[in-house]
PDB file of N, CA and C in Angstrom:
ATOM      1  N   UNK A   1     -11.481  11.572  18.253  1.00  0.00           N
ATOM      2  CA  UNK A   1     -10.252  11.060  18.811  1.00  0.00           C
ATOM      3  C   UNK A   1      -9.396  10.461  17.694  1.00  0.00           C
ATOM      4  N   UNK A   2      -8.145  10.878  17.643  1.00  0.00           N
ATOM      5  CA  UNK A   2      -7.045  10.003  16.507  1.00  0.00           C
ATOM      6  C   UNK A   2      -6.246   8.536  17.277  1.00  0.00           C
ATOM      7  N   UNK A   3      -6.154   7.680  16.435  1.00  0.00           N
ATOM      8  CA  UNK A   3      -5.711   6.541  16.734  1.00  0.00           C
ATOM      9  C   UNK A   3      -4.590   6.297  15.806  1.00  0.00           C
ATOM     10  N   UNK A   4      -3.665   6.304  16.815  1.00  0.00           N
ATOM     11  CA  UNK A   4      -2.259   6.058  16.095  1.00  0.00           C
ATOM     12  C   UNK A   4      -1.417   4.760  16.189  1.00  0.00           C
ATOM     13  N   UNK A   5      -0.788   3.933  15.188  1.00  0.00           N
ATOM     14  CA  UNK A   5      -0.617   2.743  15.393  1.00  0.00           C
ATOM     15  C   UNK A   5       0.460   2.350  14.698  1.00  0.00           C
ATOM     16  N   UNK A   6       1.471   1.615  15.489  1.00  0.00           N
ATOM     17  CA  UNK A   6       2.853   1.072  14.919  1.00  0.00           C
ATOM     18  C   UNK A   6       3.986   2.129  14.729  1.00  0.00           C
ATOM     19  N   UNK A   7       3.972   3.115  15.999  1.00  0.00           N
ATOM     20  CA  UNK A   7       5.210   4.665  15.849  1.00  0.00           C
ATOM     21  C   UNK A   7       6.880   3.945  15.041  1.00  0.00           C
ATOM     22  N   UNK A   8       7.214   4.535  13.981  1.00  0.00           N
ATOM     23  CA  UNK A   8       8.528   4.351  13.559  1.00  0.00           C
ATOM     24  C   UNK A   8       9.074   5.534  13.958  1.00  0.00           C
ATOM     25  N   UNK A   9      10.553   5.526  13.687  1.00  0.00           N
ATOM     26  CA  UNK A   9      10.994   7.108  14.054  1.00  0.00           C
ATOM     27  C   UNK A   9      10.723   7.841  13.470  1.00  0.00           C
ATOM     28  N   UNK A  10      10.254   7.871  12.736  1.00  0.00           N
ATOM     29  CA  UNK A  10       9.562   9.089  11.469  1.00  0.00           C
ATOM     30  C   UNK A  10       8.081   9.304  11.495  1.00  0.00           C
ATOM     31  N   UNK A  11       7.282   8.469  11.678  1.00  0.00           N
ATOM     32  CA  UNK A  11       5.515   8.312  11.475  1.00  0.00           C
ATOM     33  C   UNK A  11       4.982   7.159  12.836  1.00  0.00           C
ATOM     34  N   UNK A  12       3.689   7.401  12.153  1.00  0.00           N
ATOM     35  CA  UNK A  12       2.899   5.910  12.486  1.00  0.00           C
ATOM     36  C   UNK A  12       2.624   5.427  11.556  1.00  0.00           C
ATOM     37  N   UNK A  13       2.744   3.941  11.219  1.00  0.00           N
ATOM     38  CA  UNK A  13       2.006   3.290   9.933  1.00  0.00           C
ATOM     39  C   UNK A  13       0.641   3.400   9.631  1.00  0.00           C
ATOM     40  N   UNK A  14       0.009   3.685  10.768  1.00  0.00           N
ATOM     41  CA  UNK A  14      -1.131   3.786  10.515  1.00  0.00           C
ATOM     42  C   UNK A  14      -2.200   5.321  11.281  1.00  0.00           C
ATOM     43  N   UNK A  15      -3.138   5.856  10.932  1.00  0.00           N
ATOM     44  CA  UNK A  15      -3.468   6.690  11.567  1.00  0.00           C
ATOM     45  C   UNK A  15      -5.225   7.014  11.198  1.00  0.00           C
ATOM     46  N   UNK A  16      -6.055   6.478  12.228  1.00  0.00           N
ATOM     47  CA  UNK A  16      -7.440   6.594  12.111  1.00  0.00           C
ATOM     48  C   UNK A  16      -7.717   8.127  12.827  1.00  0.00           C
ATOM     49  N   UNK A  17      -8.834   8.269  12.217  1.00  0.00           N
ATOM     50  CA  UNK A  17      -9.525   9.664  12.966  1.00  0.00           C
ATOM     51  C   UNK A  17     -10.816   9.831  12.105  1.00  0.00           C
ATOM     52  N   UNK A  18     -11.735   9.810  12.843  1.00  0.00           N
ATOM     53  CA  UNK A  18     -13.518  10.229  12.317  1.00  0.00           C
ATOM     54  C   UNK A  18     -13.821   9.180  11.326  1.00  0.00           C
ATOM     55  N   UNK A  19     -13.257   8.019  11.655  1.00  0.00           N
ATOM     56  CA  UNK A  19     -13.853   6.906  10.895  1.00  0.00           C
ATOM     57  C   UNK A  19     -12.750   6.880   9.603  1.00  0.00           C
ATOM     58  N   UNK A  20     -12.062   7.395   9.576  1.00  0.00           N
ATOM     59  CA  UNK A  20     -10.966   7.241   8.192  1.00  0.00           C
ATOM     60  C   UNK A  20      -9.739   6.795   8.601  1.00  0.00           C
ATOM     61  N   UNK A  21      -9.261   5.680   7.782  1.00  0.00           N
ATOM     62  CA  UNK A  21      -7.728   4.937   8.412  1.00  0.00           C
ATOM     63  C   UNK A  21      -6.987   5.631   6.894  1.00  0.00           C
ATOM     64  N   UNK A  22      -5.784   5.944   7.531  1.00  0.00           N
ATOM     65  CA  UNK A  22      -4.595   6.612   6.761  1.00  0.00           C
ATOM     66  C   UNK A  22      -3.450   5.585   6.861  1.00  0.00           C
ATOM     67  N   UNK A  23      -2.617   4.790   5.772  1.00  0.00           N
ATOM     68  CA  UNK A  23      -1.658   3.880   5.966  1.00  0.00           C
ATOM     69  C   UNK A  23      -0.329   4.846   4.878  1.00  0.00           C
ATOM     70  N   UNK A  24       0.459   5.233   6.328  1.00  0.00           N
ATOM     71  CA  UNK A  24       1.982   4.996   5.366  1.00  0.00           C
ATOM     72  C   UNK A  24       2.621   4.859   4.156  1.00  0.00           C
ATOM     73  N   UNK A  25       3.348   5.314   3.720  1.00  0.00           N
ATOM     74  CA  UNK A  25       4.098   4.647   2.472  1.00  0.00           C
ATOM     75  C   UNK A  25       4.275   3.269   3.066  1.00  0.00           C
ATOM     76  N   UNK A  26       4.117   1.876   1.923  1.00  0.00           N
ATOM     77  CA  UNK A  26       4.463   0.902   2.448  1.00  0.00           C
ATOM     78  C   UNK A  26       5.252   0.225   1.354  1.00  0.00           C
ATOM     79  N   UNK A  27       6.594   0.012   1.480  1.00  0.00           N
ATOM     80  CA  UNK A  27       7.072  -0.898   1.001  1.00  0.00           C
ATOM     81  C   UNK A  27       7.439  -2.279   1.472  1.00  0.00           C
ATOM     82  N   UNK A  28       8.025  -3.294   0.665  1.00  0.00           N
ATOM     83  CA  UNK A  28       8.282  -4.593   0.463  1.00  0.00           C
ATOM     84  C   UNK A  28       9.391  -5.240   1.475  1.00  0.00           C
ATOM     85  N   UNK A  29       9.466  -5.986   2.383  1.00  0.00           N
ATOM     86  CA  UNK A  29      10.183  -6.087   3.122  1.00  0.00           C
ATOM     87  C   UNK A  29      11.850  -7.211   2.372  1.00  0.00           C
ATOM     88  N   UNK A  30      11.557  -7.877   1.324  1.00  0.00           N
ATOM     89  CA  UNK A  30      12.201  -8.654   0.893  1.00  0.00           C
ATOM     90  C   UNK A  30      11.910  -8.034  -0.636  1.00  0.00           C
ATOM     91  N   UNK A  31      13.115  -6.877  -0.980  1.00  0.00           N
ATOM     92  CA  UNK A  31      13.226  -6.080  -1.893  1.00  0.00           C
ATOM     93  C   UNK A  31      13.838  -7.232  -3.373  1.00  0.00           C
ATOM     94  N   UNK A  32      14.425  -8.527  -3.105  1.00  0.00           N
ATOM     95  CA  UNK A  32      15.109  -9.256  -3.849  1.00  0.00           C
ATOM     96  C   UNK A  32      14.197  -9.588  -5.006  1.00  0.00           C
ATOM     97  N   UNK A  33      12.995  -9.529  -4.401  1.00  0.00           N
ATOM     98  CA  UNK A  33      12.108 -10.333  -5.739  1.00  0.00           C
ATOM     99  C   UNK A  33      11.527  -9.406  -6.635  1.00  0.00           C
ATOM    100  N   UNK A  34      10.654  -9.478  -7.725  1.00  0.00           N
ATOM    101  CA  UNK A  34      10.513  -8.364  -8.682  1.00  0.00           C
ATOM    102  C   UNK A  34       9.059  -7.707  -8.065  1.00  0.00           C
ATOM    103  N   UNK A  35       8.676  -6.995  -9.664  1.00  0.00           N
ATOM    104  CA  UNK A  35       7.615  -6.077  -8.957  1.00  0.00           C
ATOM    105  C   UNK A  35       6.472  -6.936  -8.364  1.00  0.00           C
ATOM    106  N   UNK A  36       6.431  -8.076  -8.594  1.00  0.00           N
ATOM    107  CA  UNK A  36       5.132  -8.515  -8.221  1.00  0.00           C
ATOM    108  C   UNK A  36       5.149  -9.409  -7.205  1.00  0.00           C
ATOM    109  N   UNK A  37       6.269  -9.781  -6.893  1.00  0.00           N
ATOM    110  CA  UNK A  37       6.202 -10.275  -5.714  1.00  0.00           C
ATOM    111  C   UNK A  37       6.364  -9.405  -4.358  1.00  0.00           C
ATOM    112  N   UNK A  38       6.902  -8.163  -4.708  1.00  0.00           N
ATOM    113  CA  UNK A  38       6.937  -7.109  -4.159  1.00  0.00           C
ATOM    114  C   UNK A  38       5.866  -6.195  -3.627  1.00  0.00           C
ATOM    115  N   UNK A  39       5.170  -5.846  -4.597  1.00  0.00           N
ATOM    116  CA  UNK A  39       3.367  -5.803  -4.956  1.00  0.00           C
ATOM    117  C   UNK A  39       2.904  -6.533  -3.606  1.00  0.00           C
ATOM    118  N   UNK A  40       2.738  -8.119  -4.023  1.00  0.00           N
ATOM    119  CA  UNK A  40       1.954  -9.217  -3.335  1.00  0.00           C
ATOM    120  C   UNK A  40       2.312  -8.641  -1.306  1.00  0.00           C
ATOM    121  N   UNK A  41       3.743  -8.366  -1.229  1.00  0.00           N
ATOM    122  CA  UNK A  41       4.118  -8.220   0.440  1.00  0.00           C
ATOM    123  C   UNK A  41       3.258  -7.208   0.487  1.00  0.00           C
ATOM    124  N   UNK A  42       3.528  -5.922  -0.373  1.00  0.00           N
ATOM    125  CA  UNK A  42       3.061  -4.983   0.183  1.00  0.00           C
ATOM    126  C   UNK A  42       1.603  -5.184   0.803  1.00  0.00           C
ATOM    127  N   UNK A  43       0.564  -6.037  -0.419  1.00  0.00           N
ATOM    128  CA  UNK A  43      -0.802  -5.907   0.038  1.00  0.00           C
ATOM    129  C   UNK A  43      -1.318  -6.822   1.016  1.00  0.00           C
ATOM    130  N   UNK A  44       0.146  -8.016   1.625  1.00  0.00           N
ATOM    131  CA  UNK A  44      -0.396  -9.001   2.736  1.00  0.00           C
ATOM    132  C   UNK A  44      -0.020  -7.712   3.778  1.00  0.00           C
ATOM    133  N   UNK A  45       0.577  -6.716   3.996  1.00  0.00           N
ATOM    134  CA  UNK A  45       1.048  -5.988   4.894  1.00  0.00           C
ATOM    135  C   UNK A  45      -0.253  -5.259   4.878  1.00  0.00           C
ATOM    136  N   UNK A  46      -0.652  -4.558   4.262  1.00  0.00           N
ATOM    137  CA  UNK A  46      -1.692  -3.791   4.094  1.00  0.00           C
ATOM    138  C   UNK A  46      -3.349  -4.156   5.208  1.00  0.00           C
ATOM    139  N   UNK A  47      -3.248  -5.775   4.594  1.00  0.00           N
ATOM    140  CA  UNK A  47      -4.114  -6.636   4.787  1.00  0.00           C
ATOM    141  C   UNK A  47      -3.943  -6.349   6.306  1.00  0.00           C
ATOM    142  N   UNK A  48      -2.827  -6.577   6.884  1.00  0.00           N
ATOM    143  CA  UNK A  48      -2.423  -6.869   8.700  1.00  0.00           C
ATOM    144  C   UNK A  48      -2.603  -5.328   9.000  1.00  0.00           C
ATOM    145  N   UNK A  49      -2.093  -4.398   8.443  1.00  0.00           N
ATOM    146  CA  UNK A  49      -2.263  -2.800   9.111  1.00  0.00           C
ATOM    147  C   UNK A  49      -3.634  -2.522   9.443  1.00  0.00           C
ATOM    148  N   UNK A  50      -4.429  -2.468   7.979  1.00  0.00           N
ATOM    149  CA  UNK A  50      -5.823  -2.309   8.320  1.00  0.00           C
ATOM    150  C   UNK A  50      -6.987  -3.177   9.387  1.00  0.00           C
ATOM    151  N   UNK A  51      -6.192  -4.087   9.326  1.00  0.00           N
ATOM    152  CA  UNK A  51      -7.340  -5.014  10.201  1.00  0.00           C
ATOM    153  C   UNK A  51      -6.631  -4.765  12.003  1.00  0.00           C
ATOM    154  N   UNK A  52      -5.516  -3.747  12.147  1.00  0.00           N
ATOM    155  CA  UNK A  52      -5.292  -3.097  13.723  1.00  0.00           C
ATOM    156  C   UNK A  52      -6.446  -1.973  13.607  1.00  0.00           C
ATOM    157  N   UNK A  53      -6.737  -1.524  12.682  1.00  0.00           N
ATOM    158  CA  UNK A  53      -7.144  -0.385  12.676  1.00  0.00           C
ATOM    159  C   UNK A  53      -8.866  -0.825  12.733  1.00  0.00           C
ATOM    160  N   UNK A  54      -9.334  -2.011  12.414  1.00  0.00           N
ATOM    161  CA  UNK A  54     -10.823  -2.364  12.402  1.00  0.00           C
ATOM    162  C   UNK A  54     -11.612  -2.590  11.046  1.00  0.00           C
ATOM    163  N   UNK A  55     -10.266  -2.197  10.165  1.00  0.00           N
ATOM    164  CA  UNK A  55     -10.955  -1.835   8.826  1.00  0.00           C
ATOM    165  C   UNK A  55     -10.265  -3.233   7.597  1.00  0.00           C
ATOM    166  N   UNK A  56     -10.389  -3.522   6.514  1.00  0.00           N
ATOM    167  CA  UNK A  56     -10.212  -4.360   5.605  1.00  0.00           C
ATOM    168  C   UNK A  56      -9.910  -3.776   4.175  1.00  0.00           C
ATOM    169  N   UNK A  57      -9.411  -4.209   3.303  1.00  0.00           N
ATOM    170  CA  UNK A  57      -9.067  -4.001   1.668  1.00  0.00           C
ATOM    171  C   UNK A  57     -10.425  -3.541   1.433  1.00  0.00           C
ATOM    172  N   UNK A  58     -11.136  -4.093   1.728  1.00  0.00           N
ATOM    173  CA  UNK A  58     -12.730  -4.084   0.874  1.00  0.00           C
ATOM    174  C   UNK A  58     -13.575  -2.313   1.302  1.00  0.00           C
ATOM    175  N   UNK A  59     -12.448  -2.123   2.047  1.00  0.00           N
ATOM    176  CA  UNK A  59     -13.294  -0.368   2.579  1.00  0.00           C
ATOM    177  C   UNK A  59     -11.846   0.544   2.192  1.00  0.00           C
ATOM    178  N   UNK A  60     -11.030  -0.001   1.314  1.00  0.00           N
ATOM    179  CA  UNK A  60      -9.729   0.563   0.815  1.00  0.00           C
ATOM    180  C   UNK A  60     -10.727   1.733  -0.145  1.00  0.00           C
ATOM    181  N   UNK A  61     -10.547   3.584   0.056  1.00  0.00           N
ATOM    182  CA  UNK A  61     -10.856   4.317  -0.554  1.00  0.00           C
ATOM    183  C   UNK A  61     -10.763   5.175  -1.578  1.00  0.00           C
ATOM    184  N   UNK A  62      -8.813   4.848  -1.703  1.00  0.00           N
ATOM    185  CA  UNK A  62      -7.939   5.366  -2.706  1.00  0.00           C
ATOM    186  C   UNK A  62      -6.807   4.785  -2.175  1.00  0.00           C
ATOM    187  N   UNK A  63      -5.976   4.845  -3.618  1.00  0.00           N
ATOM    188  CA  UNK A  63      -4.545   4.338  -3.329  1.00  0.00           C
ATOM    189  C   UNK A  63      -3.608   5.009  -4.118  1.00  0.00           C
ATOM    190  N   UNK A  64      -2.643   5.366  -3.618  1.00  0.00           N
ATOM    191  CA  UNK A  64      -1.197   6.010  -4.606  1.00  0.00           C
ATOM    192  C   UNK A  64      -0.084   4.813  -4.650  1.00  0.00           C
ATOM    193  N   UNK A  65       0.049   5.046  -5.609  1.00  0.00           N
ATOM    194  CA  UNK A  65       1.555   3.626  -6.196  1.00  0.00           C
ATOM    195  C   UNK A  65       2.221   4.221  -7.126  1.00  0.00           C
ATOM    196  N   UNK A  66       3.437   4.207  -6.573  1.00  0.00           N
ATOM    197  CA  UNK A  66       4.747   4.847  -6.536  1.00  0.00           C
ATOM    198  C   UNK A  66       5.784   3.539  -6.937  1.00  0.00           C
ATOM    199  N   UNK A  67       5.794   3.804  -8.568  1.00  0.00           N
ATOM    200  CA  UNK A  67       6.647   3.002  -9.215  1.00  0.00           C
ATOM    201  C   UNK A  67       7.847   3.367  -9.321  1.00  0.00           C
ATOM    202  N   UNK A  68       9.016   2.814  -9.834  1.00  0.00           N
ATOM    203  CA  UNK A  68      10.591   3.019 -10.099  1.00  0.00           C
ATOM    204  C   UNK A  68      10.205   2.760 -11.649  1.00  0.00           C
ATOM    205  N   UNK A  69       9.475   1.947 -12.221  1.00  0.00           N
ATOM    206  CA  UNK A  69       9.880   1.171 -13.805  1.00  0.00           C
ATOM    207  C   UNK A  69       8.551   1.122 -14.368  1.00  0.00           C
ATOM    208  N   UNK A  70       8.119   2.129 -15.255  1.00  0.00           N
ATOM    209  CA  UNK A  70       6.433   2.302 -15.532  1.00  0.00           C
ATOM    210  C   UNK A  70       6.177   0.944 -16.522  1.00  0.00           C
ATOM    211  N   UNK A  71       7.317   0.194 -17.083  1.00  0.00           N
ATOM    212  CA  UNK A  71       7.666  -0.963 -17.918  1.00  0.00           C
ATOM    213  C   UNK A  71       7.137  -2.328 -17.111  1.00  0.00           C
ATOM    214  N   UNK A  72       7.151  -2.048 -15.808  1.00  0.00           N
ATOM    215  CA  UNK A  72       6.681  -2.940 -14.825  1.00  0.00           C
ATOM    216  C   UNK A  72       5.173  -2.971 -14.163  1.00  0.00           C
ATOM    217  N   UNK A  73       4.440  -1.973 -14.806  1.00  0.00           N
ATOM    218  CA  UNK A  73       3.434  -1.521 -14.611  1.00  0.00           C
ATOM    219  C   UNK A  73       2.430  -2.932 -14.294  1.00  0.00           C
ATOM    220  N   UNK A  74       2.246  -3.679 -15.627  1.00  0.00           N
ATOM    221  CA  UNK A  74       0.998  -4.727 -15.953  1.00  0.00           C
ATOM    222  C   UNK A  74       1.724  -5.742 -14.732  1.00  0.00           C
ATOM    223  N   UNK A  75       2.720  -6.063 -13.872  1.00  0.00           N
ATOM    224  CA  UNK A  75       3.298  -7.060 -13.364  1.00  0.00           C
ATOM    225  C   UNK A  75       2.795  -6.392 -12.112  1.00  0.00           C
ATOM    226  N   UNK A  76       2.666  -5.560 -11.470  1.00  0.00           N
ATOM    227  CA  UNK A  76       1.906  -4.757 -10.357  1.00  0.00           C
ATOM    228  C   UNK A  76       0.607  -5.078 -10.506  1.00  0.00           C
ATOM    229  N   UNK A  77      -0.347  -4.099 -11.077  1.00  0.00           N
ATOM    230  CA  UNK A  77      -1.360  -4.632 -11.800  1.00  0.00           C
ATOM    231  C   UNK A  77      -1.914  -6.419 -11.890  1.00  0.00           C
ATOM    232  N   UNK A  78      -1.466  -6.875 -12.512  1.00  0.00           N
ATOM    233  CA  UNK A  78      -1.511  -8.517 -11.790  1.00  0.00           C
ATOM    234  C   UNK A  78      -1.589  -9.123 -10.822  1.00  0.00           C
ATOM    235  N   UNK A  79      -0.661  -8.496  -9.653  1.00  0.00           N
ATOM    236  CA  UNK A  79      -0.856  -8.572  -8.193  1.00  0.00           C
ATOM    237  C   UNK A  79      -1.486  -8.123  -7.699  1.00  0.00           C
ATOM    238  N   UNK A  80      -1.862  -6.854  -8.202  1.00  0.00           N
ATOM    239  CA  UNK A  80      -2.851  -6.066  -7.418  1.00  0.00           C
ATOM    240  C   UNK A  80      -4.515  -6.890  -7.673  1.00  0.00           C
ATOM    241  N   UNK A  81      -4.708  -6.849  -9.250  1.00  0.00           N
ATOM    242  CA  UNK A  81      -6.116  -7.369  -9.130  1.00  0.00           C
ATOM    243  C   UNK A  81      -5.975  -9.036  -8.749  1.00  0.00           C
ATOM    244  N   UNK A  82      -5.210  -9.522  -8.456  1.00  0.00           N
ATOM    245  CA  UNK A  82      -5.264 -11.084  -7.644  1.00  0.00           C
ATOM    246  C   UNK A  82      -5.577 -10.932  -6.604  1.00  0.00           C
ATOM    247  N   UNK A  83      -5.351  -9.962  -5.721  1.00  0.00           N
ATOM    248  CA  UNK A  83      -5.175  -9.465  -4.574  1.00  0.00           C
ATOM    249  C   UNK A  83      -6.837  -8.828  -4.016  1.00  0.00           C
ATOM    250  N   UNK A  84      -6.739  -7.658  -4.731  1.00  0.00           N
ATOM    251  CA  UNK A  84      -8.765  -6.891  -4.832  1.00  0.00           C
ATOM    252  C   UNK A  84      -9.520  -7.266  -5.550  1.00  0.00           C
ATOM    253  N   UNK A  85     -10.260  -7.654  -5.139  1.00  0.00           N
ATOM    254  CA  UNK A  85     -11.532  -7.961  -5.493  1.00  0.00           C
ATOM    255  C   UNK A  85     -12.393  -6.985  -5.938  1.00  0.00           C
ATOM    256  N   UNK A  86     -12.581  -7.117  -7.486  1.00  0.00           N
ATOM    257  CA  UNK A  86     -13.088  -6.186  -8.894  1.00  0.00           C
ATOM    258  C   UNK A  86     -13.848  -5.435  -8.250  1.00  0.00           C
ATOM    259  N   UNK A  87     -15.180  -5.781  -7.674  1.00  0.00           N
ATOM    260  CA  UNK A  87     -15.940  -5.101  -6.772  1.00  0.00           C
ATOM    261  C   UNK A  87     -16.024  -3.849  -5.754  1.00  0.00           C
ATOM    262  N   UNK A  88     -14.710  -3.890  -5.177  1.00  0.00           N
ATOM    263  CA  UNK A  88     -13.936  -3.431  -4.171  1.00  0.00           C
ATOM    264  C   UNK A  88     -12.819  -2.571  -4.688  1.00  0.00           C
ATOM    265  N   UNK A  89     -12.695  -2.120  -6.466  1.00  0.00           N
ATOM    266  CA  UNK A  89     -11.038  -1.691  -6.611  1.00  0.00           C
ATOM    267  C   UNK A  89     -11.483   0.098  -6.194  1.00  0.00           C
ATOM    268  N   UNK A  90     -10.452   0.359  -5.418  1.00  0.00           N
ATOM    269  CA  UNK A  90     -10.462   1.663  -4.957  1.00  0.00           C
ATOM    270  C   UNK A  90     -10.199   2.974  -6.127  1.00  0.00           C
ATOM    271  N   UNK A  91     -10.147   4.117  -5.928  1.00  0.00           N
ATOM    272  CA  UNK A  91     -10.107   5.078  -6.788  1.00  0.00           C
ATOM    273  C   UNK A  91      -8.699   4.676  -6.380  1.00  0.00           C
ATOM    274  N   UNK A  92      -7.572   5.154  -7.723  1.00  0.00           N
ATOM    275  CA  UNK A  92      -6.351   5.212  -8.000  1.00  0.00           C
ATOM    276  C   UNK A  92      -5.059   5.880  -8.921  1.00  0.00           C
ATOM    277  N   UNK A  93      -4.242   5.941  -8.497  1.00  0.00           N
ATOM    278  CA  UNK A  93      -2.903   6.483  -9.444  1.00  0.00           C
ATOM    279  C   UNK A  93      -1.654   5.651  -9.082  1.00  0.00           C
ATOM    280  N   UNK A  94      -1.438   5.496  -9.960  1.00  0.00           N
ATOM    281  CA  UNK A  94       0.077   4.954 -10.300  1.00  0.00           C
ATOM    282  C   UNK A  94       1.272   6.151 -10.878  1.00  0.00           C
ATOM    283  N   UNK A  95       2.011   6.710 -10.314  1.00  0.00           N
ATOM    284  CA  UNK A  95       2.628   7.253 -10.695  1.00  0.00           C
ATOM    285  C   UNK A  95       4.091   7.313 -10.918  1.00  0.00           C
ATOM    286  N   UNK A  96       5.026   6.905 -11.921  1.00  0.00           N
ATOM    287  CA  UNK A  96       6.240   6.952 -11.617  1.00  0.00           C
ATOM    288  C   UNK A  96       7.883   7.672 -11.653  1.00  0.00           C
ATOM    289  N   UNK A  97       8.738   7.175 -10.703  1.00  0.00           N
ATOM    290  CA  UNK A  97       9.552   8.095  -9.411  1.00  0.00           C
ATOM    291  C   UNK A  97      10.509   7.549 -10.520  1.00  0.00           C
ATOM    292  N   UNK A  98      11.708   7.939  -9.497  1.00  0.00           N
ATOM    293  CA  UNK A  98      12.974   8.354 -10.017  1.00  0.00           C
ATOM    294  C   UNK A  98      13.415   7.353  -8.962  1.00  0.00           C
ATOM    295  N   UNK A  99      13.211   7.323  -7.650  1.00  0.00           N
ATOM    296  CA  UNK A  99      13.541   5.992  -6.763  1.00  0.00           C
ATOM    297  C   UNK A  99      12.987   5.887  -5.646  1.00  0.00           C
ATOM    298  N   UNK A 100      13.154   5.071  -4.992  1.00  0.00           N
ATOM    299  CA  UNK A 100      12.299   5.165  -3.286  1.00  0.00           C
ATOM    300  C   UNK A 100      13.094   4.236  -2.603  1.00  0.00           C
ATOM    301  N   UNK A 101      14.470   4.704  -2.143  1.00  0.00           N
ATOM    302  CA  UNK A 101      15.454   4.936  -1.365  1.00  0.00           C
ATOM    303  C   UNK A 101      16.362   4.069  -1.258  1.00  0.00           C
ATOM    304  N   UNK A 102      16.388   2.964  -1.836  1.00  0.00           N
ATOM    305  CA  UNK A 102      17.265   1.943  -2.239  1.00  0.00           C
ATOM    306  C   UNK A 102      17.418   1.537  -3.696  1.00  0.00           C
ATOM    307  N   UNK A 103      17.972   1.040  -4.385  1.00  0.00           N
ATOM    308  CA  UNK A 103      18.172   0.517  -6.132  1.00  0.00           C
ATOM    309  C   UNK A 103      16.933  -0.727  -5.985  1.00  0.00           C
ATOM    310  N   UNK A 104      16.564  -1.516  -5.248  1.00  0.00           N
ATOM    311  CA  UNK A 104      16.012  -2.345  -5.138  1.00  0.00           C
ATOM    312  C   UNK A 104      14.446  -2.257  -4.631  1.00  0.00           C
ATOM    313  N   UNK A 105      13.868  -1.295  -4.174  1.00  0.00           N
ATOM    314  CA  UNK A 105      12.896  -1.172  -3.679  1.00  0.00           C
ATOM    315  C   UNK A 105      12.010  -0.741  -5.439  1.00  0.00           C
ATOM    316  N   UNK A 106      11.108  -1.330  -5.640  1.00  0.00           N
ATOM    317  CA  UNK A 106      10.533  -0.865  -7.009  1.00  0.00           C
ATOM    318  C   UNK A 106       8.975  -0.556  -6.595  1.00  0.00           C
ATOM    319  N   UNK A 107       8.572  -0.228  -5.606  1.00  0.00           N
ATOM    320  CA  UNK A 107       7.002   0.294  -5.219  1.00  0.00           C
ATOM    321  C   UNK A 107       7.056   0.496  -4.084  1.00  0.00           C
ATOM    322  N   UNK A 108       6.107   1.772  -3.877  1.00  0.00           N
ATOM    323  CA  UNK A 108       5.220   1.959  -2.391  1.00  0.00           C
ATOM    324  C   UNK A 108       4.174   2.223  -2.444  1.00  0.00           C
ATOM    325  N   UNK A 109       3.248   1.440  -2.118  1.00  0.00           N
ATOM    326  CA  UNK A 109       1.954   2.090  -1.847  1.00  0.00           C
ATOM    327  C   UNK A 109       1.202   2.785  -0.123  1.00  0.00           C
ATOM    328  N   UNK A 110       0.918   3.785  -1.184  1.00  0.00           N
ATOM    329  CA  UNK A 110      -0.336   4.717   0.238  1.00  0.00           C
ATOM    330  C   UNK A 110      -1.433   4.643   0.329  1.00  0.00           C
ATOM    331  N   UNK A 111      -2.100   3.966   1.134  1.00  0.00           N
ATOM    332  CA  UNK A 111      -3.490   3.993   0.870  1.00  0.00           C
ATOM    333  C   UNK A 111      -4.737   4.613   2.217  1.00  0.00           C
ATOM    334  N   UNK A 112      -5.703   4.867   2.006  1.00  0.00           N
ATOM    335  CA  UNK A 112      -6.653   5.674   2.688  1.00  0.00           C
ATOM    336  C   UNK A 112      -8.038   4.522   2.631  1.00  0.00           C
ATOM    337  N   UNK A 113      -8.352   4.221   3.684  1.00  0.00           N
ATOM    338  CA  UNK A 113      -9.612   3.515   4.221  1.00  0.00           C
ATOM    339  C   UNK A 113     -10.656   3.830   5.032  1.00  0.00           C
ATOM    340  N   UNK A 114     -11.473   3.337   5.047  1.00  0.00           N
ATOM    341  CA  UNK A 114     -12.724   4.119   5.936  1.00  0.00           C
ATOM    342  C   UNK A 114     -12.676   2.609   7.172  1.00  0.00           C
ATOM    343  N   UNK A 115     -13.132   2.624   8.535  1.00  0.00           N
ATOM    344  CA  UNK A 115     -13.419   1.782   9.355  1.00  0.00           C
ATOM    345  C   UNK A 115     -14.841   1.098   9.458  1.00  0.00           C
TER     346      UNK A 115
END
């Protein structure tokens, strides 16, 4: 059975099936601040998606991060490992864009979890 959760007009933010949670592109809701405070929303958001779904950071299986400024890289990075716990860091890529849909938006992350 698939479990679908939080419908936007485009997706669901979230989407379980056979024990695997699938989360959205997620960006920063308060685009004003830099990458790392930006970073930080994304992964309290993350934190709230996965735990509708049954699941937590700590069963996070891979992640894609989708930069604007590869110069901003270690300031992501900072947030991120404040955030995961060494133990727990998922397989990953950072890769960076050209933009993600506003001048102000500087990350999205996608990430894939198990329940």
């Amino acid at each position: 059975m698939t479990k679908r959760i939080e419908q936007t007009k485009i997706m669901h933010r979230v989407v379980e099936h056979g024990g695997v949670v699938y989360l959205g592109g997620i960006t920063a809701d308060d685009t004003s601040v830099g990458m790392g405070g930006q970073t930080s929303q994304i992964c309290a958001k993350i934190d709230k998606l996965l735990a509708l779904a049954g699941s937590d950071k700590t069963r996070i299986l891979s992640a894609q991060i989708f930069i604007t400024d590869m110069s901003l890289k270690g300031e992501m990075n900072d947030a991120w490992t404040a955030w995961m716990p060494a133990e727990h860091l998922p397989a990953r890529a950072t890769v960076g864009v050209a933009d993600l849909g506003t001048p102000t938006t500087l990350i999205e992350i996608v990430v894939t979890a198990h329940s």
